[in-house]
Protein backbone atom coordinates (compact mmCIF):
# COMPACT_ATOMS: atom_id res chain seq x y z
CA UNK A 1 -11.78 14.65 7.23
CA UNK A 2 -9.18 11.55 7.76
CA UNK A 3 -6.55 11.55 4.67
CA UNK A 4 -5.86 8.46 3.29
CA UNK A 5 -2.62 7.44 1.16
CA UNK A 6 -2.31 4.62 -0.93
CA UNK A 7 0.39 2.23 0.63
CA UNK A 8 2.62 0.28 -1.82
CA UNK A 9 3.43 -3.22 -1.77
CA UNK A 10 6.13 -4.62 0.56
CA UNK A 11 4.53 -2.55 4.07
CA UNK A 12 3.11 -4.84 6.86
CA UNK A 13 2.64 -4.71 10.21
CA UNK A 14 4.45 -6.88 11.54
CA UNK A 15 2.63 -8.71 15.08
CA UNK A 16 4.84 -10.73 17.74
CA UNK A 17 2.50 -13.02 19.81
CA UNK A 18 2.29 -13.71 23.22
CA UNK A 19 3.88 -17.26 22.14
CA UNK A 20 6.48 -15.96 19.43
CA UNK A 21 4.57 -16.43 16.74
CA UNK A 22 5.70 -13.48 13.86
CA UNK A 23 2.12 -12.14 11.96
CA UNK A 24 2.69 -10.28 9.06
CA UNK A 25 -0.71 -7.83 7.72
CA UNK A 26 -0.26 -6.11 4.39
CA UNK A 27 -0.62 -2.33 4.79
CA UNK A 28 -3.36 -1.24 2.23
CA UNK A 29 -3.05 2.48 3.01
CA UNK A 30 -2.04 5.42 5.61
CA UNK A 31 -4.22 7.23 7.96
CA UNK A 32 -2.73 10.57 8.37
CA UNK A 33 -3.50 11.33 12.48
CA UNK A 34 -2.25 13.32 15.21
CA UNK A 35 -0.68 11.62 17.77
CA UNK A 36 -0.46 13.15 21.43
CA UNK A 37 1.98 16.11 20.61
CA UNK A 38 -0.40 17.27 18.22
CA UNK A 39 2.52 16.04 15.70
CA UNK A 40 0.86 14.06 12.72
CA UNK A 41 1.96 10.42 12.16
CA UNK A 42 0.72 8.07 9.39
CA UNK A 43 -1.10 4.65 10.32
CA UNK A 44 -1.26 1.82 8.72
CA UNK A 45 -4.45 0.83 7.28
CA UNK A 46 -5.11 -3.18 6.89
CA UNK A 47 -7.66 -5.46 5.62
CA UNK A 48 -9.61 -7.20 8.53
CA UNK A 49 -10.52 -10.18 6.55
CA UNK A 50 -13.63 -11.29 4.45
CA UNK A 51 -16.91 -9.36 5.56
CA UNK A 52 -14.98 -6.89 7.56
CA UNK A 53 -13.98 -3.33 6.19
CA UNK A 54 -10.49 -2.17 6.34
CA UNK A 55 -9.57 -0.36 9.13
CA UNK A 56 -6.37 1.62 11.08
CA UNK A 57 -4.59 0.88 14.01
CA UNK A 58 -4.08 3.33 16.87
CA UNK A 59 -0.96 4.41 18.16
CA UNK A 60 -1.36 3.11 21.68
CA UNK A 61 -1.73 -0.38 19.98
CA UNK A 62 1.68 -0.63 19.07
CA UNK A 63 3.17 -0.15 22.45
CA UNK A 64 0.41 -2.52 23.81
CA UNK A 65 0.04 -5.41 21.26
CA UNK A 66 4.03 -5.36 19.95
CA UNK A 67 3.48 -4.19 16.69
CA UNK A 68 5.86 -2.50 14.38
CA UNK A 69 5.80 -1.51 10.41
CA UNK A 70 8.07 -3.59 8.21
CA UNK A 71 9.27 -3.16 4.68
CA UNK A 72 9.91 -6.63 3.42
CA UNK A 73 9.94 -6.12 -0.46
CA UNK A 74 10.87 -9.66 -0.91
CA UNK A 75 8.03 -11.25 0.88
CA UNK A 76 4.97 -10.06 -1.28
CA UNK A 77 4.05 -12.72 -4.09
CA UNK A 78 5.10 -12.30 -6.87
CA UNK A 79 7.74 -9.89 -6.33
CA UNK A 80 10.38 -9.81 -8.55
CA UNK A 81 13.13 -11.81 -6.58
């Protein structure tokens, strides 16, 4: 059974385009996994958008698609600034 953890506000994955452009996806929750070394790493769960369910990233997608997790606080709305 996958274990999921709640993620708290201010995680996103952060997304660097083939033409610079800087995403930013709010992390929902963690997906505890195993990576290749059998060690076990926590992914980040996001929202795919309206009619889609919520779903985790692999590992090999952040070494393919640039991707990295950010803590930016500041940047949810209404955080306290």
């Amino acid at each position: 059974m996958n274990t999921l953890i709640p993620a708290t506000p201010g995680w996103y994955l952060e997304e660097t385009c083939e033409d610079g452009e800087v995403t930013l996806d709010p992390v929902i929750a963690w997906k505890v996994a195993t990576d290749n070394y059998g060690d076990e790493v926590l992914l980040p769960f996001v929202d795919a958008g309206p009619g889609d369910p919520p779903f985790a990233h692999t590992a090999a997608s952040f070494a393919v698609l640039n991707r990295h997790v950010v803590y930016r606080p500041n940047h949810d709305p209404g955080a306290a600034q």
